[in-house]
Protein backbone atom coordinates (compact mmCIF):
# COMPACT_ATOMS: atom_id res chain seq x y z
CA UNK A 1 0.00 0.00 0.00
CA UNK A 2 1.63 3.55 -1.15
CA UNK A 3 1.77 5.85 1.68
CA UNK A 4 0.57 9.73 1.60
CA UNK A 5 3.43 11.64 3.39
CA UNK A 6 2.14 14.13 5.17
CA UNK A 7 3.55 17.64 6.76
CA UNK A 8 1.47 19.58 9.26
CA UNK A 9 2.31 23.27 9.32
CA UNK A 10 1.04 24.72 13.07
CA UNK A 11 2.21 27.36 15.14
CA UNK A 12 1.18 25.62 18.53
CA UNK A 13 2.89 22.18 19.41
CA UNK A 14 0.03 21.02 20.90
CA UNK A 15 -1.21 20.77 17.53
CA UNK A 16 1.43 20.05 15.80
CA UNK A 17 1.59 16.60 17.88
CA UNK A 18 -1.94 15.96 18.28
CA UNK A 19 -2.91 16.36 14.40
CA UNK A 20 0.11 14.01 13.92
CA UNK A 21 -1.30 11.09 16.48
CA UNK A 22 -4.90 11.53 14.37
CA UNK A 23 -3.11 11.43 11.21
CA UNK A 24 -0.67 8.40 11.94
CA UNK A 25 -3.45 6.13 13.31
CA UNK A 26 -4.45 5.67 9.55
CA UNK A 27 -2.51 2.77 8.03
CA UNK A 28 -2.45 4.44 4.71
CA UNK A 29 -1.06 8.10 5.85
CA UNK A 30 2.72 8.77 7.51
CA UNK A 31 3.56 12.31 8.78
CA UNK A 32 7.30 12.97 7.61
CA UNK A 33 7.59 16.37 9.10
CA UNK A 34 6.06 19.37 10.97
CA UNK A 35 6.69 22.82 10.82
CA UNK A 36 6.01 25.58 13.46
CA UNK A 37 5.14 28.42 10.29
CA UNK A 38 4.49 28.81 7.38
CA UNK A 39 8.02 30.40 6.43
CA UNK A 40 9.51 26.61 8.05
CA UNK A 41 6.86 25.05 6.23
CA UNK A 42 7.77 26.36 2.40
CA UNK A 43 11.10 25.10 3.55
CA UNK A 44 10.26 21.34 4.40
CA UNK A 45 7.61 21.10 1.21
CA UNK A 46 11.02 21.83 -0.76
CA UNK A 47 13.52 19.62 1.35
CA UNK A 48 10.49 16.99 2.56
CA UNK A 49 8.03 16.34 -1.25
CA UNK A 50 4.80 15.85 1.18
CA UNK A 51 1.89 14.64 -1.13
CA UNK A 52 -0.37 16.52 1.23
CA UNK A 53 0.05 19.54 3.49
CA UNK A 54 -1.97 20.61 6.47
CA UNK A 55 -1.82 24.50 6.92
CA UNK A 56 -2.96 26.45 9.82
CA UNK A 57 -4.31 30.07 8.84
CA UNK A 58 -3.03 31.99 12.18
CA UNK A 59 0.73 31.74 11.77
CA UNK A 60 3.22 34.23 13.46
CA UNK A 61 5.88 34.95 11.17
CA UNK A 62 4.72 34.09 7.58
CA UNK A 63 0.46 33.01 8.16
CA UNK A 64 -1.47 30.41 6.33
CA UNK A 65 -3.03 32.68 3.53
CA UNK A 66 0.74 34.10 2.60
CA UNK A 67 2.29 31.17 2.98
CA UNK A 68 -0.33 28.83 0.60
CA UNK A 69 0.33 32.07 -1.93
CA UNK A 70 3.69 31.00 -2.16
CA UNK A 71 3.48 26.98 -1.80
CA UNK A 72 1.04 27.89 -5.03
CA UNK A 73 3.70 29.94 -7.04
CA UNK A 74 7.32 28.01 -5.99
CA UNK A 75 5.92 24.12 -5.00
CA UNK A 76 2.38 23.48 -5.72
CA UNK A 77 0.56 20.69 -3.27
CA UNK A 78 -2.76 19.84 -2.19
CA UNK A 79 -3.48 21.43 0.91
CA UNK A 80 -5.72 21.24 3.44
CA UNK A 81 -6.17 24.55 5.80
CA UNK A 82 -7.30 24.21 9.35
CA UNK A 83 -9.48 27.39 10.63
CA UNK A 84 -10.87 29.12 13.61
CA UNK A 85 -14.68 29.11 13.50
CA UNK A 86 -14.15 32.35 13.96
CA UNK A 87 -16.23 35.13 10.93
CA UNK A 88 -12.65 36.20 10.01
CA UNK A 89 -11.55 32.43 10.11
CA UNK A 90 -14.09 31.90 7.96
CA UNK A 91 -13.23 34.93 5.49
CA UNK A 92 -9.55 33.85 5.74
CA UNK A 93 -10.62 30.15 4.87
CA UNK A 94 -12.53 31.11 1.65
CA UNK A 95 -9.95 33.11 0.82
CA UNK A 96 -7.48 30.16 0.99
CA UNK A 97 -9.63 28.35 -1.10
CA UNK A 98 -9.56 30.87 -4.22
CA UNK A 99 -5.71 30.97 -3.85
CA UNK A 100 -6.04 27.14 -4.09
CA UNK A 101 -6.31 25.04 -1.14
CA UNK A 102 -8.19 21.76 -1.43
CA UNK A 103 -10.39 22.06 1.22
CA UNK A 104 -10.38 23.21 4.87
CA UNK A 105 -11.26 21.62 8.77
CA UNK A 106 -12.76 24.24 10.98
CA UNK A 107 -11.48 23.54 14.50
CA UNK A 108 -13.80 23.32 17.05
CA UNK A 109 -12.68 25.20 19.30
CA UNK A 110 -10.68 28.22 18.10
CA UNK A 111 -6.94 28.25 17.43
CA UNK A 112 -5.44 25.76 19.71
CA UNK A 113 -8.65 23.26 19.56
CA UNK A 114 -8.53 20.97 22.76
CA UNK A 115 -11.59 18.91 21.07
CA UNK A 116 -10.02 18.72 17.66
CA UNK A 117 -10.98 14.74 18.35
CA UNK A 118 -14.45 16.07 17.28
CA UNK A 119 -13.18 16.07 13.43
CA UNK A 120 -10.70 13.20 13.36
CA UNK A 121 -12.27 11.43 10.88
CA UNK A 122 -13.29 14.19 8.87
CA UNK A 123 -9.43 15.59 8.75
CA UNK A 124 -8.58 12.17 7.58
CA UNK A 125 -11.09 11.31 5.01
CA UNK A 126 -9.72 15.21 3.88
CA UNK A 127 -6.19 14.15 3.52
CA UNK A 128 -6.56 10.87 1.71
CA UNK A 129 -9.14 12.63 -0.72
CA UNK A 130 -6.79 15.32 -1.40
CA UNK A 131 -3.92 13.07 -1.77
CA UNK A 132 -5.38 11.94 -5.22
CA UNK A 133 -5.96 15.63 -6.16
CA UNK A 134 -3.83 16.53 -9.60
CA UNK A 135 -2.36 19.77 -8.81
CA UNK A 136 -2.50 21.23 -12.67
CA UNK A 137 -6.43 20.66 -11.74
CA UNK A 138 -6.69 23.22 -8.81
CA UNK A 139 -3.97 25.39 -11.12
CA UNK A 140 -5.93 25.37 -14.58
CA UNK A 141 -9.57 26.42 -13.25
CA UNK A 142 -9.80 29.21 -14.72
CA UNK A 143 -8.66 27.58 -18.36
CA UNK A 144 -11.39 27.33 -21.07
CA UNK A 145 -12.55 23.63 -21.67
CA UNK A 146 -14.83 22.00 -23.92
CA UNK A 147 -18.20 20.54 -22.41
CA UNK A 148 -19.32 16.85 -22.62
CA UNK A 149 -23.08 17.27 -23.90
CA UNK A 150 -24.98 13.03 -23.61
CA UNK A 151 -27.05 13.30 -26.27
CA UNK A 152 -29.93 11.10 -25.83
CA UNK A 153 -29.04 10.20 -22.29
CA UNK A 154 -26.75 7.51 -23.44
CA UNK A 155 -24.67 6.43 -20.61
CA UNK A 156 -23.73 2.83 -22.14
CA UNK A 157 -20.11 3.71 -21.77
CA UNK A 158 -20.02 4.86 -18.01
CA UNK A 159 -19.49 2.23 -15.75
CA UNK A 160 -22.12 2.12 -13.11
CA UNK A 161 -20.04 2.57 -9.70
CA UNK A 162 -23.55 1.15 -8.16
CA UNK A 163 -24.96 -2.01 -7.49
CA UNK A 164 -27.11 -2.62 -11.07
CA UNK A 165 -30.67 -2.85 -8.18
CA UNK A 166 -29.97 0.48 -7.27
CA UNK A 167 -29.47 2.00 -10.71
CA UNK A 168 -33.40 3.04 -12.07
CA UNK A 169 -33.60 3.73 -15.98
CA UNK A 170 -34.54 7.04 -17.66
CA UNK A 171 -38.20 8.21 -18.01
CA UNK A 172 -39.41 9.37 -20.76
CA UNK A 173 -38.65 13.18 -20.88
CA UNK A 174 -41.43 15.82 -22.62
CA UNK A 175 -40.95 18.64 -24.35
CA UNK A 176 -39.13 21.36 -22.25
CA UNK A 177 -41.44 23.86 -21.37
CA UNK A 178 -39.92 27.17 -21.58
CA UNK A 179 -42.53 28.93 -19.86
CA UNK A 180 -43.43 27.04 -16.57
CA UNK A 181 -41.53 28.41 -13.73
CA UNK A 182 -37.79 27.04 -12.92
CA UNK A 183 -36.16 26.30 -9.59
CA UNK A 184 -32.31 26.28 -9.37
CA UNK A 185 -31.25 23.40 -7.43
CA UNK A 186 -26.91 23.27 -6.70
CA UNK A 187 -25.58 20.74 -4.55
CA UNK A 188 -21.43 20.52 -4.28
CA UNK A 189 -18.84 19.62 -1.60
CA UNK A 190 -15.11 19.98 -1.57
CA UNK A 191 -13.79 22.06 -3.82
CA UNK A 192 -17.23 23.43 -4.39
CA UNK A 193 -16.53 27.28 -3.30
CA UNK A 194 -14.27 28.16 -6.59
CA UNK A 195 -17.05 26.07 -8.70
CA UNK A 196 -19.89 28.30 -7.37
CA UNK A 197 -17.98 31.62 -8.33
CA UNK A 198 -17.58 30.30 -11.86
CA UNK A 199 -21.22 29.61 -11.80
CA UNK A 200 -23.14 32.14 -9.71
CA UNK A 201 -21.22 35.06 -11.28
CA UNK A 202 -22.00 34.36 -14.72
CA UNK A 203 -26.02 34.01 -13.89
CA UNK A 204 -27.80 37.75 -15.03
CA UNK A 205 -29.26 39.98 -12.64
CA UNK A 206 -32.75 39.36 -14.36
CA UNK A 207 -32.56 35.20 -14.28
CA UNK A 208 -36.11 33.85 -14.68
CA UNK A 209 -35.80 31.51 -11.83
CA UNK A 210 -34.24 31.21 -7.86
CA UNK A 211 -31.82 29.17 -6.83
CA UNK A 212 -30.90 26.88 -3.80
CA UNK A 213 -27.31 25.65 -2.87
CA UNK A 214 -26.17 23.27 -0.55
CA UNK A 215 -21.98 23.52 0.43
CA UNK A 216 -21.04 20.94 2.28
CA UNK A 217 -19.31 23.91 4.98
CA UNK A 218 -19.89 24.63 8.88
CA UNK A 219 -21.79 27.73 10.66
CA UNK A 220 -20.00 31.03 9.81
CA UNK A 221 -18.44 29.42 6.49
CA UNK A 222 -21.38 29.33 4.82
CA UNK A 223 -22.60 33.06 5.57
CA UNK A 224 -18.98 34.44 4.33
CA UNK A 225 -19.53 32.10 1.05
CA UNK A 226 -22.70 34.18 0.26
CA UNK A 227 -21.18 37.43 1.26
CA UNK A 228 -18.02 36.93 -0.69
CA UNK A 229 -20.45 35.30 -3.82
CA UNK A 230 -22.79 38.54 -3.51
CA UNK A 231 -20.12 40.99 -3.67
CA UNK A 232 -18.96 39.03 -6.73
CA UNK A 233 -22.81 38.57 -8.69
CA UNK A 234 -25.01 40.07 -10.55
CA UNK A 235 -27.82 38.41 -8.83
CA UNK A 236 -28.16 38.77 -4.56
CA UNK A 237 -26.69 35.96 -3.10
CA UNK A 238 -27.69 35.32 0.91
CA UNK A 239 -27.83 33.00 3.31
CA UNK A 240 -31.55 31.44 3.96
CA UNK A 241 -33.47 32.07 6.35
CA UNK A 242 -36.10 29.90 7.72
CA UNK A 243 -39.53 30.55 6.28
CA UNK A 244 -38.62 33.41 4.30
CA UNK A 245 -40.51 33.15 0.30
CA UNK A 246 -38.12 32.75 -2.18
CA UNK A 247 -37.20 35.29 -5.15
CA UNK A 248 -35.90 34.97 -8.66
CA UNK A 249 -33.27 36.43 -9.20
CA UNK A 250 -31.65 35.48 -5.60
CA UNK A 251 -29.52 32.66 -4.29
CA UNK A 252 -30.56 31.01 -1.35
CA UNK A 253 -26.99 29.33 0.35
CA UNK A 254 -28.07 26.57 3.51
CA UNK A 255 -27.13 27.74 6.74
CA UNK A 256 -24.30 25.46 7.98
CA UNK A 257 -25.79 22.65 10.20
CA UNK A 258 -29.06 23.13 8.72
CA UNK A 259 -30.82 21.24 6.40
CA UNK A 260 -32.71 23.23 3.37
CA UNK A 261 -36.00 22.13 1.84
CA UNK A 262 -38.49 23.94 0.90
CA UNK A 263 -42.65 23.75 1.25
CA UNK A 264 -45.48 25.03 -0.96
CA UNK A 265 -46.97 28.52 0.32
CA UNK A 266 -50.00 29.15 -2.46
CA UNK A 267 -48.14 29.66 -5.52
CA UNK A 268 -44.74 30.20 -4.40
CA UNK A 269 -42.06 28.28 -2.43
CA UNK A 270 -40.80 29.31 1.30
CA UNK A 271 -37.59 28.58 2.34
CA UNK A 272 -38.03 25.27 5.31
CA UNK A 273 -34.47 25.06 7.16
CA UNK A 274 -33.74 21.96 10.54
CA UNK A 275 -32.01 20.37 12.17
CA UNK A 276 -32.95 17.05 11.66
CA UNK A 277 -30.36 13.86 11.67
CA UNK A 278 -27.36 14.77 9.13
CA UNK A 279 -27.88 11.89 5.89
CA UNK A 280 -24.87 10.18 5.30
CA UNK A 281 -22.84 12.91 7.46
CA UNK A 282 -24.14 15.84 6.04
CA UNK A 283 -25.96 18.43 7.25
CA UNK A 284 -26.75 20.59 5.02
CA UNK A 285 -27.44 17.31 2.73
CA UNK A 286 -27.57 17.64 -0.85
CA UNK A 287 -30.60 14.64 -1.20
CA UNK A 288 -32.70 16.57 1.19
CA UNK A 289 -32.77 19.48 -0.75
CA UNK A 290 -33.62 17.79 -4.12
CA UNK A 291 -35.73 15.65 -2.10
CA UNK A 292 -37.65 18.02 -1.20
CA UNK A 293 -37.91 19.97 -4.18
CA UNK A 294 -39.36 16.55 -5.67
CA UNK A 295 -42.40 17.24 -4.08
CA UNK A 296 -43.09 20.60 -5.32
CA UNK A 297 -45.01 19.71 -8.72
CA UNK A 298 -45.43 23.43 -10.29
CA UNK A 299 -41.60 24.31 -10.93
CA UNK A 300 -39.75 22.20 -13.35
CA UNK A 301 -36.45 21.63 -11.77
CA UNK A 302 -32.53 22.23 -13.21
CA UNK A 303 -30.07 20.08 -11.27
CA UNK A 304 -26.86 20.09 -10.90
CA UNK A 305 -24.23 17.98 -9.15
CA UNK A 306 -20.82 19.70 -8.66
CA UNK A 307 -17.13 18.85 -7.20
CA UNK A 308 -17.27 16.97 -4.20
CA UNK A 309 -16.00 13.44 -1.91
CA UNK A 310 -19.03 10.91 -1.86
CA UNK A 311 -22.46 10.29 -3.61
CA UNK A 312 -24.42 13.22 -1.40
CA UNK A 313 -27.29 14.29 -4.23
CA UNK A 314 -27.49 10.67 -5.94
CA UNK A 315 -30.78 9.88 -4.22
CA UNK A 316 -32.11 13.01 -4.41
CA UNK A 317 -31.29 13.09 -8.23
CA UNK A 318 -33.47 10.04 -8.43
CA UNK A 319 -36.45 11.63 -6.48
CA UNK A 320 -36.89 14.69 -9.11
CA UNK A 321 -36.81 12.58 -11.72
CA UNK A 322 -39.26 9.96 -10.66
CA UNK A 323 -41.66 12.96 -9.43
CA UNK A 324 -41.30 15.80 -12.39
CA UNK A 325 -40.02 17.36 -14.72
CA UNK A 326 -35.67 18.31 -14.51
CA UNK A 327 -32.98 18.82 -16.29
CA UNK A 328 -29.83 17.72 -14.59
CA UNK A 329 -26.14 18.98 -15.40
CA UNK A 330 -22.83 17.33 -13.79
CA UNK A 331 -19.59 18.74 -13.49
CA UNK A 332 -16.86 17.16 -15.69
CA UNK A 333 -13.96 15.22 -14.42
CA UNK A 334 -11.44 16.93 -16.49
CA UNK A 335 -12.56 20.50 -13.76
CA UNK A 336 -14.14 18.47 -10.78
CA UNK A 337 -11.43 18.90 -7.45
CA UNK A 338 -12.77 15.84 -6.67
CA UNK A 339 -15.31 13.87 -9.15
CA UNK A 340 -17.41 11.54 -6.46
CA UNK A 341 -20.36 13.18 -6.36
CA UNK A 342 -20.35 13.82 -9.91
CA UNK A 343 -19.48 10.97 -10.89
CA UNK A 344 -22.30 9.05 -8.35
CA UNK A 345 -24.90 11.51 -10.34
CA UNK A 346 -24.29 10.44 -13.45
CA UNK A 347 -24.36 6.66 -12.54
CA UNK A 348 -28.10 7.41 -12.08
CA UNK A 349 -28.59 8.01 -15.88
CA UNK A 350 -30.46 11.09 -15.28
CA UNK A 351 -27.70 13.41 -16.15
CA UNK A 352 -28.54 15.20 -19.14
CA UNK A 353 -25.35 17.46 -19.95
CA UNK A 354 -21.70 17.27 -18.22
CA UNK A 355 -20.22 20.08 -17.90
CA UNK A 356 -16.66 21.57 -17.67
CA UNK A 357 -17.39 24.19 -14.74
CA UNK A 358 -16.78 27.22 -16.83
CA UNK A 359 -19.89 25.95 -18.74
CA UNK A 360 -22.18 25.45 -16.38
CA UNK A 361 -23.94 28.69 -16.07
CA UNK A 362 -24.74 28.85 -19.53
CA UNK A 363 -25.65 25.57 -19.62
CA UNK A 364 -28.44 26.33 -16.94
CA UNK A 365 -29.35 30.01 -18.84
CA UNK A 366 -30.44 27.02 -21.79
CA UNK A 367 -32.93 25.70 -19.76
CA UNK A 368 -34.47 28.66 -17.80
């Protein structure tokens, strides 16, 4: 079994050591160094070639968002950043994310997290995902790609990564109506953050429809996301609110912890957030969003599945299609930071277009 070498980059020693115990418990990871900032950890990356880097964002000397700058420009990696919960944390954290950073931990506790336990698993499922992370992929974003349009739904040459039960064929699809009303539905994960700015700030002010994300991110992340994506847009970009009608023209971002769905008030939709049990881990959950949408019978439905570990939105996939009328769009390998729940989506055979990320806004503008 090929080892990820790993090297944690943490001001505090505490951390330093107890990140290292979590990490080393895992048969498949080794930690070959540490470094106590970030100038000591451009240093090791050079001397040490870790396939994965851990970064904290509160550094004395050279921080985490100046430091990943640099790792990006002299010795790219993938790296994972570990944040306060703090609002600037958060801030900070996005931030790393544009620059390039895989994905991020928020620690539980602050800066020196005594209950970091709290997210062991979650910082290790992080560093073996991102260990299989192409580094030209987080680099070449931004580069123009050609879409993958499935004409006809034919998905003869994708192996099925499902048992062949659990895999329900296409209905028949009707003419798309171009004047019933649309609902938005966007469900991504890690690497999901850089994907939504390609999409969200392409969609015009005057879109003919709202829309509904689910980030896999924690409380305070998510409200930054839709400050940093309304600054950005054309279109208002918030964070829901519980029971509040929705709007075209706005994107509605799940609170982190919460659950979205949605309910039928008359003729229009209001916003439904809980806390009920996370699915599959998740809380906000991609299937409870589309499953819930399901049941709302006067919108035709465009989903799509972007960047992200795991098969979060498969099921939910399956419920609009069985109860109405969607259109569903996937984000391409070839731009996907990590293609699982892309990848699960498309298994269903509901996928109707797949999409390098740069095309996925106009690819939804088609169908509204």
């Amino acid at each position: 079994m090929e080892q990820i070498k790993v090297l944690i980059v943490d001001d505090s020693a505490f951390m330093r050591k107890l990140i290292a115990d979590f990490l080393s418990e895992e048969p498949r990871i080794t930690v070959i160094g540490t470094a106590r900032n970030g100038e000591d950890g451009i240093k090791k990356i050079k001397e040490l070639k870790p396939d994965v880097v851990t970064l904290d964002v509160e550094m004395p000397v050279l921080n985490g968002i100046s430091a990943l700058k640099r790792i990006m420009e002299e010795n790219p990696v993938p790296v994972i950043m570990l944040s306060s919960t703090t609002l600037e944390g958060a801030d900070n954290t996005l931030h790393a994310m544009q620059i390039g950073a895989i994905d991020f931990i928020a620690k539980p506790s602050g800066s020196i997290s005594l209950d970091l336990y709290k997210v062991k698993k979650e910082l290790v499922d992080k560093v073996i995902s991102a260990s299989s992370v192409k580094v030209k992929k987080i680099l070449n974003l931004s580069n123009k790609g050609q879409s993958t349009i499935i004409p006809q739904r034919d998905y003869s040459k994708i192996e099925s990564i499902f048992p062949e039960k659990q895999i329900q064929k296409s209905v028949a699809v009707g003419k798309w109506s171009s004047t019933k009303q649309k609902l938005i539905l966007i469900g991504t994960s890690t690497g999901g953050p850089r994907a939504l700015q390609h999409v969200i700030t392409k969609l015009p002010k005057d879109i003919n429809a709202a829309i509904l994300i689910v980030q896999h991110m924690p409380p305070n992340f998510t409200k930054s996301l839709a400050n940093r994506l309304d600054a950005l847009s054309e279109i208002t970009v918030k964070e829901a609110v519980h029971g509040e009608l929705i709007k075209k023209g706005v994107a509605y971002i799940a609170p982190g912890g919460f659950h979205l769905k949605v309910k039928s008030v008359g003729r229009n939709i209001a916003v439904h957030l809980d806390q009920t049990e996370p699915i599959n881990g998740h809380r906000p959950s991609v299937d409870v969003m589309f499953q819930s949408a399901s049941n709302i019978d006067h919108y035709k439905k465009i989903a799509v599945v972007m960047t992200g570990m795991g098969s979060d939105g498969k099921n939910g996939l399956v419920a609009l299609a069985n109860q109405g009328e969607i259109k569903a769009i996937a984000e391409s390998k070839e731009t996907s930071i990590v293609f699982g729940m892309p990848k699960a989506a498309i298994a269903t055979n509901y996928v109707d277009n797949i999409e390098n990320v740069e095309n996925i806004a106009e690819t939804i503008m088609k169908y509204v």
